[in-house]
C-alpha atoms as a PDB file:
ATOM      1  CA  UNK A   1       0.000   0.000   0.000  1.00  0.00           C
ATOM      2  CA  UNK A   2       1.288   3.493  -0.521  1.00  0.00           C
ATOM      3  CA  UNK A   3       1.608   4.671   3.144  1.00  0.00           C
ATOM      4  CA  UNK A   4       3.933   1.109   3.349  1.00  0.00           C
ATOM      5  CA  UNK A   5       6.446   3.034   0.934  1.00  0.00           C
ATOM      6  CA  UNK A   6       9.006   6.193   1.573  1.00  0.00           C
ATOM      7  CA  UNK A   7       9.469   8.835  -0.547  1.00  0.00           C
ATOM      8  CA  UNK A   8      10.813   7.466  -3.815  1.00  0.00           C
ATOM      9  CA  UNK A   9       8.056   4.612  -3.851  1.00  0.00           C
ATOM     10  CA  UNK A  10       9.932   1.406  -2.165  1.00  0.00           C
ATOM     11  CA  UNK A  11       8.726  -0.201   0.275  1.00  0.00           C
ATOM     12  CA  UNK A  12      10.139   1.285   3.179  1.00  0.00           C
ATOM     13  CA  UNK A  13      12.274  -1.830   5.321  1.00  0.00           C
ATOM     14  CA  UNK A  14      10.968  -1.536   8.721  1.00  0.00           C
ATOM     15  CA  UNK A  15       7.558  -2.835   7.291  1.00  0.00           C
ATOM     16  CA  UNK A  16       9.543  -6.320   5.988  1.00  0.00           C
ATOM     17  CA  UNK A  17       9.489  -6.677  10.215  1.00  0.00           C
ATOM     18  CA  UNK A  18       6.016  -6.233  10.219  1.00  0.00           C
ATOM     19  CA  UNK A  19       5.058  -8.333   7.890  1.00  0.00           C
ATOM     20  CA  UNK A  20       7.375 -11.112   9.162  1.00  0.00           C
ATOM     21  CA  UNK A  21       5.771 -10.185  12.742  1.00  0.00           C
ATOM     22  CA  UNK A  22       2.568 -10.816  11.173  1.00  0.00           C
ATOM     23  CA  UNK A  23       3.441 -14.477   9.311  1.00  0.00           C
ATOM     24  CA  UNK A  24       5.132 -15.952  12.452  1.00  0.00           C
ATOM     25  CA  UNK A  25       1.666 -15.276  14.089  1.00  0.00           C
ATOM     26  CA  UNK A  26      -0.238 -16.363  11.073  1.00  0.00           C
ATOM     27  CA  UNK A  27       1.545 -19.676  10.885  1.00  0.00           C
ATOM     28  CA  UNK A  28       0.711 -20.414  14.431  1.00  0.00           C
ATOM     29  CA  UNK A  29      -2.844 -19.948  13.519  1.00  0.00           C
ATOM     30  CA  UNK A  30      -2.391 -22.002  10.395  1.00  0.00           C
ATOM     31  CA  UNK A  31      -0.603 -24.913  12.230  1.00  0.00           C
ATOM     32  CA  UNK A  32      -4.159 -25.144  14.676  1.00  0.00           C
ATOM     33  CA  UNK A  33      -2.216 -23.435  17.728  1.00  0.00           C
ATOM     34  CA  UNK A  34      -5.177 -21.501  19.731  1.00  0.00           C
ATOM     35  CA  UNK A  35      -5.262 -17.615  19.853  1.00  0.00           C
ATOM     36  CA  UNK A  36      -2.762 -16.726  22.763  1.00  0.00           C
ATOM     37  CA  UNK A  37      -5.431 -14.870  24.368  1.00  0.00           C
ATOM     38  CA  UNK A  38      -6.702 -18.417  24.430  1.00  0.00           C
ATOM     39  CA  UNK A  39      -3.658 -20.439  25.407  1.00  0.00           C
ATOM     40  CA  UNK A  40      -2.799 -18.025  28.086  1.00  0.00           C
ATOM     41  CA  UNK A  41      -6.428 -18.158  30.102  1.00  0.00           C
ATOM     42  CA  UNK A  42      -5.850 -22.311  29.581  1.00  0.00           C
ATOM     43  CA  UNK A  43      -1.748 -22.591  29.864  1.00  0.00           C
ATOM     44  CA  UNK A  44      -0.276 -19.392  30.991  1.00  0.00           C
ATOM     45  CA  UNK A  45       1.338 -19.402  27.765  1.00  0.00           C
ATOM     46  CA  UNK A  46       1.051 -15.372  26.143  1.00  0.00           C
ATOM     47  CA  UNK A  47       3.049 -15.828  23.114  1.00  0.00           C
ATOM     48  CA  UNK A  48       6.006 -15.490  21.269  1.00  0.00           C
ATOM     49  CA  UNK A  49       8.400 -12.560  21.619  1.00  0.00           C
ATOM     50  CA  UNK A  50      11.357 -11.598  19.499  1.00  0.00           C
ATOM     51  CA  UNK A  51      14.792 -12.478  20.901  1.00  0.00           C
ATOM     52  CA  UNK A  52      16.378 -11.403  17.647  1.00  0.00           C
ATOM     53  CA  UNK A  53      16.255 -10.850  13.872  1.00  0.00           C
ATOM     54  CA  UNK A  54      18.394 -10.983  10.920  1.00  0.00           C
ATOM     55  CA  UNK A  55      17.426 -10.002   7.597  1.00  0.00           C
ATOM     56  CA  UNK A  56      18.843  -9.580   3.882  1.00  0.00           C
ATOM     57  CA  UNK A  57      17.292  -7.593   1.569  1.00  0.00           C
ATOM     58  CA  UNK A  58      17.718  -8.598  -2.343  1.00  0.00           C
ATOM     59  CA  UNK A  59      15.263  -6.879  -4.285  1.00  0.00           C
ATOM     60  CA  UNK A  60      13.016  -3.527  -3.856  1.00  0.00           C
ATOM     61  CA  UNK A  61       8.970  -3.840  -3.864  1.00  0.00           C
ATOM     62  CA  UNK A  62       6.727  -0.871  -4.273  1.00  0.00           C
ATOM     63  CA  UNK A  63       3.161   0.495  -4.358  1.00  0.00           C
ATOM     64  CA  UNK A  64       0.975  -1.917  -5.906  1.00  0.00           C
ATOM     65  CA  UNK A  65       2.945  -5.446  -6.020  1.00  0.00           C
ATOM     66  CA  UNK A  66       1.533  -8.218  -4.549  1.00  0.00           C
ATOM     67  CA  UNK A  67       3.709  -9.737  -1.607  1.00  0.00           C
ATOM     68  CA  UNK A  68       3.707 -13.379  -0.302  1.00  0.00           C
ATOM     69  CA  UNK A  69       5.924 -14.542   3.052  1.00  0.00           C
ATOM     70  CA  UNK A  70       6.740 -17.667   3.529  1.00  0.00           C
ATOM     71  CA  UNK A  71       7.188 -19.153   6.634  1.00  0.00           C
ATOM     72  CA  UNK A  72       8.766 -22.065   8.428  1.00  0.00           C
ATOM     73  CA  UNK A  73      10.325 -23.121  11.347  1.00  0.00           C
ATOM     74  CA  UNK A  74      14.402 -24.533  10.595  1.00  0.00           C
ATOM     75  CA  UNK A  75      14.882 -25.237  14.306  1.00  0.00           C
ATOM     76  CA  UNK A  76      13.675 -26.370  17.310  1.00  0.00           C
ATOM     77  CA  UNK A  77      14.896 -25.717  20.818  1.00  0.00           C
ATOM     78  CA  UNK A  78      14.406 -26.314  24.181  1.00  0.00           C
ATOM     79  CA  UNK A  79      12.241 -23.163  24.984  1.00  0.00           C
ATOM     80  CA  UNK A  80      13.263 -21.254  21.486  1.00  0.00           C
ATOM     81  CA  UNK A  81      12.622 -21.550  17.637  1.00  0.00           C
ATOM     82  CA  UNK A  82      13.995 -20.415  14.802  1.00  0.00           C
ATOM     83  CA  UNK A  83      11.431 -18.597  12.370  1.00  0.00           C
ATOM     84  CA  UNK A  84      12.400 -18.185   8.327  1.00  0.00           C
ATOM     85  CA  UNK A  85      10.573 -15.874   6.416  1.00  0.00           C
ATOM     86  CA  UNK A  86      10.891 -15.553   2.837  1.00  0.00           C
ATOM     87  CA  UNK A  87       9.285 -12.323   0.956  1.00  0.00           C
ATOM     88  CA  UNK A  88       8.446 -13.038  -2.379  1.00  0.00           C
ATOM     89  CA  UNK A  89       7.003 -11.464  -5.422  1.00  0.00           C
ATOM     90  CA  UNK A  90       6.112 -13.889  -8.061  1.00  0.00           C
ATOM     91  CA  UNK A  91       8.894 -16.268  -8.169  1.00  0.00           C
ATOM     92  CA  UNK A  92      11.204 -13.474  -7.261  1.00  0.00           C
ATOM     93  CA  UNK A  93      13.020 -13.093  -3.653  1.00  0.00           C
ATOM     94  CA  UNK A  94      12.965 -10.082  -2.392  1.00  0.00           C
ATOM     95  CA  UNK A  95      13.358 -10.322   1.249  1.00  0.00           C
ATOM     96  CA  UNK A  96      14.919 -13.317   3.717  1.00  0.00           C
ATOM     97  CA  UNK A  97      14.591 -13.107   7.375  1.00  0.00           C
ATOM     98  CA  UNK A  98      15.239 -15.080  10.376  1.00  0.00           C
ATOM     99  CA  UNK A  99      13.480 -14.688  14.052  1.00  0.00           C
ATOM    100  CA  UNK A 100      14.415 -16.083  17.211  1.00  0.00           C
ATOM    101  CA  UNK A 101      11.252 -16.412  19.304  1.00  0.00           C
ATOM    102  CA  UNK A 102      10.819 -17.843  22.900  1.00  0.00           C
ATOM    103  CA  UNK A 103       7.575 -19.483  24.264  1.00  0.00           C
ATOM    104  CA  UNK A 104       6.640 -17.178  27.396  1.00  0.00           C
ATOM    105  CA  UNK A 105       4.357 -16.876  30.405  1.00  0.00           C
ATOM    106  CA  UNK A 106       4.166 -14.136  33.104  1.00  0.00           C
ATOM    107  CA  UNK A 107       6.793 -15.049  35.751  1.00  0.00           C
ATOM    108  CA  UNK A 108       4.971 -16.465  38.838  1.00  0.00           C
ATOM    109  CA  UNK A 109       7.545 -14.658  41.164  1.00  0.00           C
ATOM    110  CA  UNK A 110       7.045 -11.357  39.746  1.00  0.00           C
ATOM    111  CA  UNK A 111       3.776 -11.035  37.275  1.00  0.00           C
ATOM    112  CA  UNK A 112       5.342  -7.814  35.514  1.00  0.00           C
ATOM    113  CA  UNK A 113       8.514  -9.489  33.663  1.00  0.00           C
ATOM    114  CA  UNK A 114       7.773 -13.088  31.880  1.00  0.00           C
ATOM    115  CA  UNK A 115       9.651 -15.783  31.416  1.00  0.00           C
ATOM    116  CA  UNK A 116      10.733 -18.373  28.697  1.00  0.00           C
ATOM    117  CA  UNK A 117       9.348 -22.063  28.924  1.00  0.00           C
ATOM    118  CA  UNK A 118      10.188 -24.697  27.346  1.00  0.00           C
ATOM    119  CA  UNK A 119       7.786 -25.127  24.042  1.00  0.00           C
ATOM    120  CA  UNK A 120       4.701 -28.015  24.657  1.00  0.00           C
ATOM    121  CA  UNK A 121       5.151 -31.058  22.509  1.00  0.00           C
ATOM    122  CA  UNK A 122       1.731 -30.652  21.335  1.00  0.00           C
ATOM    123  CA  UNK A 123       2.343 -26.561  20.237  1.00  0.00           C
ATOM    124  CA  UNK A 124       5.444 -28.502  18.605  1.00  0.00           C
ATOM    125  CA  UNK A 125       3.681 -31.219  17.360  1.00  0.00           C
ATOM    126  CA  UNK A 126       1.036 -29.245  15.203  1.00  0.00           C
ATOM    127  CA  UNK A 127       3.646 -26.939  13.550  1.00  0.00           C
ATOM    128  CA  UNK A 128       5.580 -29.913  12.782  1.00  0.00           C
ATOM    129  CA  UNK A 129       8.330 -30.020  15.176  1.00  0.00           C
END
């Protein structure tokens, strides 16, 4: 959309996050993991945060293209994963990206900070893992 692009009409990079942001979420959903809001009332679990992201930019998009991110998982650890998102156009590669994400719930010792934990088999289990 135009108010996803800077001045000169490319995309403008911090929105590759958000989209990225978006498809981790979205492949939860796809997999059959319940809506955190969910998961957290019946688990404690409340997401996903970012622990860190790498990308590489290839190719430029602008107003009007049609966008499609892949998504996968390439690792599994004890309480982390490793997210890879590919931005495409067509058959063309615009964007690749790597998250780090932990499985959290509110610390019980102190409710304001959370904590990691180590992923459920069955979370796992649906995505794949």
């Amino acid at each position: 959309m135009f108010g996803d692009c800077d001045p000169a009409g490319i995309v403008f990079f911090p929105n590759f996050s958000k989209w990225m942001d978006a498809s981790s979420l979205n492949f939860f959903v796809q997999c059959g993991v319940p809506p955190w809001r969910e998961l957290s009332k019946t688990t404690g679990i409340i997401g996903t945060p970012l622990l860190e992201i790498h990308t590489k930019f290839m190719k430029p998009a602008t107003y009007g293209e049609r966008l499609q991110v892949h998504t996968s998982v390439t690792e599994w650890r004890e309480k982390v994963l490793i997210h890879r998102h590919v931005v495409m156009r067509g058959d063309t590669v615009l964007c690749e990206g790597t998250e780090t994400r932990a499985f959290c719930m509110r610390d019980p010792a102190n409710p304001d900070r959370i904590k990691a934990i180590p992923i459920p088999a069955d979370i796992r289990a649906l995505c794949g893992g």
